[in-house]
Protein backbone atom coordinates (compact mmCIF):
# COMPACT_ATOMS: atom_id res chain seq x y z
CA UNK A 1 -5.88 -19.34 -2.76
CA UNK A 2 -6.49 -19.72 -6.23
CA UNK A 3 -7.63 -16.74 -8.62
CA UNK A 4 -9.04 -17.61 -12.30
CA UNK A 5 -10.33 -15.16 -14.88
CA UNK A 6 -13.86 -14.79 -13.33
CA UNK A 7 -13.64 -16.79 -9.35
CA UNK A 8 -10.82 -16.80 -6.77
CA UNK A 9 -11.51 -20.01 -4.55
CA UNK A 10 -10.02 -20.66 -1.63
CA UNK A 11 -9.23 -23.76 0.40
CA UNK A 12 -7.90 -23.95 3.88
CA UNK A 13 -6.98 -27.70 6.18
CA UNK A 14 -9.47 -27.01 9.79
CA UNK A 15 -7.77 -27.70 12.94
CA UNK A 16 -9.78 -31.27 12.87
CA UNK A 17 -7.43 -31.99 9.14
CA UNK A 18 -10.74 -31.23 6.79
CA UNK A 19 -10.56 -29.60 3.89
CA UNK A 20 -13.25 -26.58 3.64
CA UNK A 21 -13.37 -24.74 1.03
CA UNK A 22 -15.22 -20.86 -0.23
CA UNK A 23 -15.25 -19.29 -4.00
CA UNK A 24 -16.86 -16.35 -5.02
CA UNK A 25 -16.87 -14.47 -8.34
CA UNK A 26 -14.81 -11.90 -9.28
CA UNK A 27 -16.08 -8.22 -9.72
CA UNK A 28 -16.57 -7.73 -13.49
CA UNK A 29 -16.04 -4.17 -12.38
CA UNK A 30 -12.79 -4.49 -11.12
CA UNK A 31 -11.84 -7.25 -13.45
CA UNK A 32 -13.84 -7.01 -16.93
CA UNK A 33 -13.75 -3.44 -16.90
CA UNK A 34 -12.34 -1.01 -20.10
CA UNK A 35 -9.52 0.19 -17.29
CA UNK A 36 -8.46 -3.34 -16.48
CA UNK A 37 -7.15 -3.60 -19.73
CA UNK A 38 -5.06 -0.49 -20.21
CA UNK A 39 -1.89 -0.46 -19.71
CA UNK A 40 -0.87 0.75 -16.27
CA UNK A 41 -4.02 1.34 -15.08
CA UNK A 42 -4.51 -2.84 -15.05
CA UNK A 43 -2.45 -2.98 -12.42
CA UNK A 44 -4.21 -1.77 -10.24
CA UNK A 45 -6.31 -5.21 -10.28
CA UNK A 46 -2.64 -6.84 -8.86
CA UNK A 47 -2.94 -4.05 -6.09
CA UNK A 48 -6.41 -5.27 -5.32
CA UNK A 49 -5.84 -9.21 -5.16
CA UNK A 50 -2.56 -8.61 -2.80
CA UNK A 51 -4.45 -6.11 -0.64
CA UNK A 52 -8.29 -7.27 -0.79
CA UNK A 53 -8.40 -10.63 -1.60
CA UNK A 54 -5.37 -11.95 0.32
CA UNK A 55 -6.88 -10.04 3.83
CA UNK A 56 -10.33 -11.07 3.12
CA UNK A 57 -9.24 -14.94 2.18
CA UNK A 58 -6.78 -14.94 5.55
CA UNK A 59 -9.82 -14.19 7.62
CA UNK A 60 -11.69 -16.43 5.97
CA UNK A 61 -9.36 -19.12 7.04
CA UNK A 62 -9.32 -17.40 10.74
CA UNK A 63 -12.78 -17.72 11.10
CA UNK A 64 -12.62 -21.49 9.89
CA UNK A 65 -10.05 -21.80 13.14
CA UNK A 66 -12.49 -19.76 15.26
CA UNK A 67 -15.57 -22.08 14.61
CA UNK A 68 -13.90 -25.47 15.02
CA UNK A 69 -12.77 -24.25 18.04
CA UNK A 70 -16.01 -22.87 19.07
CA UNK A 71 -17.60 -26.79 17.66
CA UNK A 72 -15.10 -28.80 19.71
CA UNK A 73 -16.00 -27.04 23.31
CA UNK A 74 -19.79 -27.62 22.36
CA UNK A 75 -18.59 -31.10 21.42
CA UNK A 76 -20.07 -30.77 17.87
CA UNK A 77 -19.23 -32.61 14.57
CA UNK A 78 -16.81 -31.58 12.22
CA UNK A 79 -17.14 -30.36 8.66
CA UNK A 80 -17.49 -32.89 6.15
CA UNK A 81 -14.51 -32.71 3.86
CA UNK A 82 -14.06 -30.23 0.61
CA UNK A 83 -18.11 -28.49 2.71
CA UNK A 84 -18.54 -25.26 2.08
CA UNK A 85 -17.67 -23.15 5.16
CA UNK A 86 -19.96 -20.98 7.09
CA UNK A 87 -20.01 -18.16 8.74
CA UNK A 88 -19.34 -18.96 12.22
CA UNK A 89 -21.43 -17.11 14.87
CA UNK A 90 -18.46 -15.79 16.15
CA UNK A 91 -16.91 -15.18 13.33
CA UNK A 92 -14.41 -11.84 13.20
CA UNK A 93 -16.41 -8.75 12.19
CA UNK A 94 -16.20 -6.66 8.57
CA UNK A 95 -14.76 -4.17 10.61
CA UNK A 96 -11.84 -6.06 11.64
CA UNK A 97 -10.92 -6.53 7.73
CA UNK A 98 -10.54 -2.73 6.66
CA UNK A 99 -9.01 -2.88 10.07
CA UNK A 100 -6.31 -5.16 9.54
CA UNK A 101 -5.55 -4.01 5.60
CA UNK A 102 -5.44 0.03 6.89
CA UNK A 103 -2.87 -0.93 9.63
CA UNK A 104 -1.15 -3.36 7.01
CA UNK A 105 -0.79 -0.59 4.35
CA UNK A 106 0.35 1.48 7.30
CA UNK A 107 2.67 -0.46 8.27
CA UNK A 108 3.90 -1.52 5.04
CA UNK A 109 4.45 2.20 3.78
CA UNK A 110 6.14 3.10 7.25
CA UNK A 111 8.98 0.19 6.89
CA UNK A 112 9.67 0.54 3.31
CA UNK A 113 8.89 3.71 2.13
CA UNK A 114 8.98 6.62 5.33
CA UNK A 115 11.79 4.68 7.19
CA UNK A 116 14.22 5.08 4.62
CA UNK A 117 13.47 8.66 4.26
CA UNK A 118 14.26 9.03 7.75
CA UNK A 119 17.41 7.28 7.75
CA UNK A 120 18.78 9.02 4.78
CA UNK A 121 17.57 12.81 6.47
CA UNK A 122 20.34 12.18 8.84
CA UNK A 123 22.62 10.97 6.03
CA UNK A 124 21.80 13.73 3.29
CA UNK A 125 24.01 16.64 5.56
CA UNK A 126 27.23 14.41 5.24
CA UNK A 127 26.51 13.42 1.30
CA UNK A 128 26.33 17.41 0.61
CA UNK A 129 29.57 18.06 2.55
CA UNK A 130 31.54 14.91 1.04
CA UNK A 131 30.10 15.27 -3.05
CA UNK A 132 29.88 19.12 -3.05
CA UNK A 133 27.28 19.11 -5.58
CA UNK A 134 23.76 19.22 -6.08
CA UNK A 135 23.00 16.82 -8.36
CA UNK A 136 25.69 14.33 -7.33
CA UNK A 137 24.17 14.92 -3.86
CA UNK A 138 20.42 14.23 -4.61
CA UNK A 139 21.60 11.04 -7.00
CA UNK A 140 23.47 9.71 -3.77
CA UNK A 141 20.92 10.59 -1.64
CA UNK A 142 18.42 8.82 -3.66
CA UNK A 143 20.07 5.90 -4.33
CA UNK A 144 20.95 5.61 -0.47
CA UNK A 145 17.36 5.52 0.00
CA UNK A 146 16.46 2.57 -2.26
CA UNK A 147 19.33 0.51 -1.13
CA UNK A 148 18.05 1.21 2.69
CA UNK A 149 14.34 0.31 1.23
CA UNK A 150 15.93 -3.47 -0.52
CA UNK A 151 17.65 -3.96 2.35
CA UNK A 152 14.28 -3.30 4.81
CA UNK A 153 12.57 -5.41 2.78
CA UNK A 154 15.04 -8.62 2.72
CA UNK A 155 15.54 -8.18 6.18
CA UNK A 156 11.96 -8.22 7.11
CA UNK A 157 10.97 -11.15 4.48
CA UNK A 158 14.43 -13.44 6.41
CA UNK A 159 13.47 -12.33 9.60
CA UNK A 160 9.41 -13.06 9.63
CA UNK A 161 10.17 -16.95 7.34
CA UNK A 162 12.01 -17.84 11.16
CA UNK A 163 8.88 -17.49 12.55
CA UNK A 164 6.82 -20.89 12.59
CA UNK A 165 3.69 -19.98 11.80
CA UNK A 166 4.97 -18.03 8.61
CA UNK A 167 7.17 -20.93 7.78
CA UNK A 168 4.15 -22.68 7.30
CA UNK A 169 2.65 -20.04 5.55
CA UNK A 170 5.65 -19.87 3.25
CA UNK A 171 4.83 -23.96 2.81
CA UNK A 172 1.88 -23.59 1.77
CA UNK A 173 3.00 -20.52 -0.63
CA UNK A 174 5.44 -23.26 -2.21
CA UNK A 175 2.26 -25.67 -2.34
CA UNK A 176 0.56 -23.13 -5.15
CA UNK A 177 3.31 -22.80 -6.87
CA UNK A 178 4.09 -26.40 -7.96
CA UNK A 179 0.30 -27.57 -8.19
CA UNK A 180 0.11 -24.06 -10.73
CA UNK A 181 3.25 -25.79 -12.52
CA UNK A 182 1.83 -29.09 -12.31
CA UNK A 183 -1.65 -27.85 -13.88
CA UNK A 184 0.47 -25.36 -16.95
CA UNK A 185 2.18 -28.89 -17.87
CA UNK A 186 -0.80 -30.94 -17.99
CA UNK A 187 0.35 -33.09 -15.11
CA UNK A 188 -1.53 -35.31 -13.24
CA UNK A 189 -2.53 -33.18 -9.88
CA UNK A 190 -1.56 -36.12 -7.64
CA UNK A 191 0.58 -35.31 -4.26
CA UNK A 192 3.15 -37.38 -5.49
CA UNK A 193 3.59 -35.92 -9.37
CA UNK A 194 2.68 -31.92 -7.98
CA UNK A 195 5.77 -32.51 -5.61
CA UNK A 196 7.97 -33.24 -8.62
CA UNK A 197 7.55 -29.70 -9.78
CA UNK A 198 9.61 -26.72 -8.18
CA UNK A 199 8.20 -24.21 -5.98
CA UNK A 200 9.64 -21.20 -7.66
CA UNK A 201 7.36 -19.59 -10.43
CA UNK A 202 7.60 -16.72 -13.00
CA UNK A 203 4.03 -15.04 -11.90
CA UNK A 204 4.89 -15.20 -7.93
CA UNK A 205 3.46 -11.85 -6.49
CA UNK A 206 7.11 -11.63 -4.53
CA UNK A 207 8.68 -11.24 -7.47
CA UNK A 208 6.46 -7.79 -7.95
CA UNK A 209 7.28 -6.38 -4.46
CA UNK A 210 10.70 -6.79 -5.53
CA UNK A 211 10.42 -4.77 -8.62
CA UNK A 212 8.33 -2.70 -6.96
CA UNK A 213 11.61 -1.78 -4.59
CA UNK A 214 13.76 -1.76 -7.56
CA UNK A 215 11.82 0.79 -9.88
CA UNK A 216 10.97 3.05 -7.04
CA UNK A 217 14.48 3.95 -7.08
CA UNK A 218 14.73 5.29 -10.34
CA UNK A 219 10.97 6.81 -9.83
CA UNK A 220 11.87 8.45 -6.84
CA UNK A 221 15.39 9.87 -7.92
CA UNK A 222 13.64 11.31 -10.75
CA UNK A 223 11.99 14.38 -8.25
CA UNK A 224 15.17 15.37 -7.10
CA UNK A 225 15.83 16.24 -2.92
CA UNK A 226 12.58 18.19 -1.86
CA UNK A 227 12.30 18.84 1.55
CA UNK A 228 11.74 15.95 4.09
CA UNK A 229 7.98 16.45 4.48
CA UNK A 230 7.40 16.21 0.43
CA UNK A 231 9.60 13.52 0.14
CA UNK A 232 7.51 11.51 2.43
CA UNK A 233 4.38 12.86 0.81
CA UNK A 234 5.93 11.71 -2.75
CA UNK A 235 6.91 8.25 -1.84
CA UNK A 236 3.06 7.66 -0.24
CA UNK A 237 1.37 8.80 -3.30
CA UNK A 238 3.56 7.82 -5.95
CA UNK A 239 2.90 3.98 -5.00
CA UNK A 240 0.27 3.26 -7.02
CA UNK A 241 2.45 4.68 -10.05
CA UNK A 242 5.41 2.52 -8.94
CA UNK A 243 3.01 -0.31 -8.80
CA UNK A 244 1.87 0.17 -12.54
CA UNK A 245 5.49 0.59 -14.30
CA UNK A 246 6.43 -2.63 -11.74
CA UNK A 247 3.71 -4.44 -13.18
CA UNK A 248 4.00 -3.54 -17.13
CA UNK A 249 8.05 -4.23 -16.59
CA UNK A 250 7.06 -7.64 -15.21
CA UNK A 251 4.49 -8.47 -17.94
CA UNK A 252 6.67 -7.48 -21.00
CA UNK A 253 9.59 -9.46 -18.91
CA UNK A 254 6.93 -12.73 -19.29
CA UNK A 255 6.49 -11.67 -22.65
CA UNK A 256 10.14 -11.72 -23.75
CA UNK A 257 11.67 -14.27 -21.32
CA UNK A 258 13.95 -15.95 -24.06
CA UNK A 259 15.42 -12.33 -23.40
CA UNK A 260 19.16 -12.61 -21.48
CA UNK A 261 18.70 -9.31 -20.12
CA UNK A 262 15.44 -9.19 -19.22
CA UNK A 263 15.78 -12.37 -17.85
CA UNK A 264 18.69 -12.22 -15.75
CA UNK A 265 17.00 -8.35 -14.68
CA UNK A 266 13.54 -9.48 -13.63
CA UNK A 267 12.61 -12.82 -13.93
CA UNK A 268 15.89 -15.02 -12.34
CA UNK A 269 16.20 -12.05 -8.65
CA UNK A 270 12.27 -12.90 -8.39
CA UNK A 271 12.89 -16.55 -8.65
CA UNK A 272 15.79 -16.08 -6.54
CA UNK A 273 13.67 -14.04 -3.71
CA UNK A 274 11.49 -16.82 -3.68
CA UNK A 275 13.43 -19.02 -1.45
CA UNK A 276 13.01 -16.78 1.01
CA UNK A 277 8.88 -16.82 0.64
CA UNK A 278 8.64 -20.65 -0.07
CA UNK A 279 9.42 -23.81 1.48
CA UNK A 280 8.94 -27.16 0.61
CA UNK A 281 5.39 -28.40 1.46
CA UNK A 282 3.97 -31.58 2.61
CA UNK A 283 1.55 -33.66 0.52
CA UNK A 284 -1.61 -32.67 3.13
CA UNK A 285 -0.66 -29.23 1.88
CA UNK A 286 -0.56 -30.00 -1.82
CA UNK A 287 -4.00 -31.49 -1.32
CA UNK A 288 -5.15 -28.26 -0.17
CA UNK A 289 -3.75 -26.65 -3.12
CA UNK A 290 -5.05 -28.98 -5.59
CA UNK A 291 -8.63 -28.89 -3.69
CA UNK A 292 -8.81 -24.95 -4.59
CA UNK A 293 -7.78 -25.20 -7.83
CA UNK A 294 -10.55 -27.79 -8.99
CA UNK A 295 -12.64 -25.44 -7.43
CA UNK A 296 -12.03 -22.66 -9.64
CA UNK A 297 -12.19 -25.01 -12.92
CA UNK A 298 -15.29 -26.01 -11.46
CA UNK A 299 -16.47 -22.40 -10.89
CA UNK A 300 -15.54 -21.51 -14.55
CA UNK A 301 -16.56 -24.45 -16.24
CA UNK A 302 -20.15 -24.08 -14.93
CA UNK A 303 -20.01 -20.28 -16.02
């Protein structure tokens, strides 16, 4: 998936090795709009391309598996190359999208963010007995919690890349990453030149969850040691304000990158965390890449 400043394009390899290929435009509401642009408040567009976008691009690449599928038992031809897909007549349902991102976010703010919680609850009665103060107590407790929560989450990211399927996701993660860093130094957007470039980047979404984990430490310790029930309630609706410092932290990080400190603090752990979300693709993969870039230079160009 590629994402310019007005179309995201997308470009997925069909179980027959075509390349098929969707774009759309992006909402000028969500994207143009006077809120986009103010600070914390635009990050709320990063929320929306991780949550929306991502879901509704994997099931567009689901439903391009579902229809070659259903073409090769009626023994029908394949999609030319770089076609525009359609929707397959059994294609999966809207429904199954708000589906799959309400049990994602579920899921998502069960592991990270009420798991902890839990954990620490049984912890917190110990802390108070061994610090003997209040403060002290709700510091430890709170800073228990986070490392619990960065520990979750590399767990979860090491444990899901041994899975082959996501390993191949995680390929194809790396493939964006070094046709993007091809493309920013006017490269040639061959197979053979893209795989010169690394598959780390500055702007890798990964690199926000992390500092998404980090800050909410500091967020969350901030409210003190409330009861169980608000502390659960807190950590659910305080994302999205997590989210926005994460963001501005990451984009004054770009900013200032000949910065030691900022550097060695943001930018070098996301770069770092990526080598648990990449892998080295394959050139049939950097095709695909390339193929859904063009598109969106194609898309803007003709806008």
């Amino acid at each position: 998936m590629m994402r310019g400043r007005r179309f995201v394009a997308c470009a997925v390899r069909d179980p027959r090795g075509e390349i098929i290929m969707v774009s759309e435009a992006l909402s000028p509401k969500i994207y143009a709009s006077r809120w986009s642009k103010l600070p914390f408040l635009r990050a709320m567009t990063i929320l929306w391309d991780t949550l929306v976008l991502g879901t509704k691009m994997l099931l567009f690449s689901a439903n391009v598996a579902v229809q070659e599928e259903d073409a090769a038992k009626r023994e029908l031809p394949a999609t030319a190359s770089g076609a525009e897909a359609k929707t397959p007549a059994n294609s999966l349902p809207a429904g199954v999208a708000f589906g799959t991102l309400a049990a994602s976010l579920t899921f998502g703010i069960g592991l990270f963010f009420v798991l902890p919680l839990v954990l620490v609850n049984f912890a917190d009665p110990y802390l108070a007995e061994w610090l003997r103060d209040a403060t002290a107590t709700s510091l430890a407790s709170n800073g228990l919690e986070g490392a619990i929560r960065l520990t979750l989450f590399l767990a979860y990211l090491g444990a899901i890349s041994l899975m082959p399927d996501v390993r191949r996701v995680f390929q194809y993660h790396g493939a964006e990453h070094k046709t993007i860093a091809a493309h920013e130094a006017g490269a040639e957007l061959t197979p053979a030149t893209v795989q010169k470039y690394t598959k780390e980047h500055a702007r890798c979404g990964t690199g926000f969850l992390l500092v998404v984990v980090v800050v909410s430490i500091f967020v969350f310790a901030l409210l003190g040691q409330p009861p169980l029930f608000w502390r659960i309630v807190s950590r659910i609706v305080l994302v999205p304000v997590v989210a926005a410092f994460s963001y501005e932290l990451i984009k004054f990080s770009a900013a200032h990158r000949t910065n030691p400190i900022l550097n060695w603090l943001v930018v070098r752990p996301s770069l770092v965390l990526q080598g648990l979300t990449t892998r080295e693709p394959d050139n049939q993969m950097i095709e695909v890449a390339v193929a859904a870039l063009r598109r969106v230079q194609a898309e803007e160009s003709r806008a």
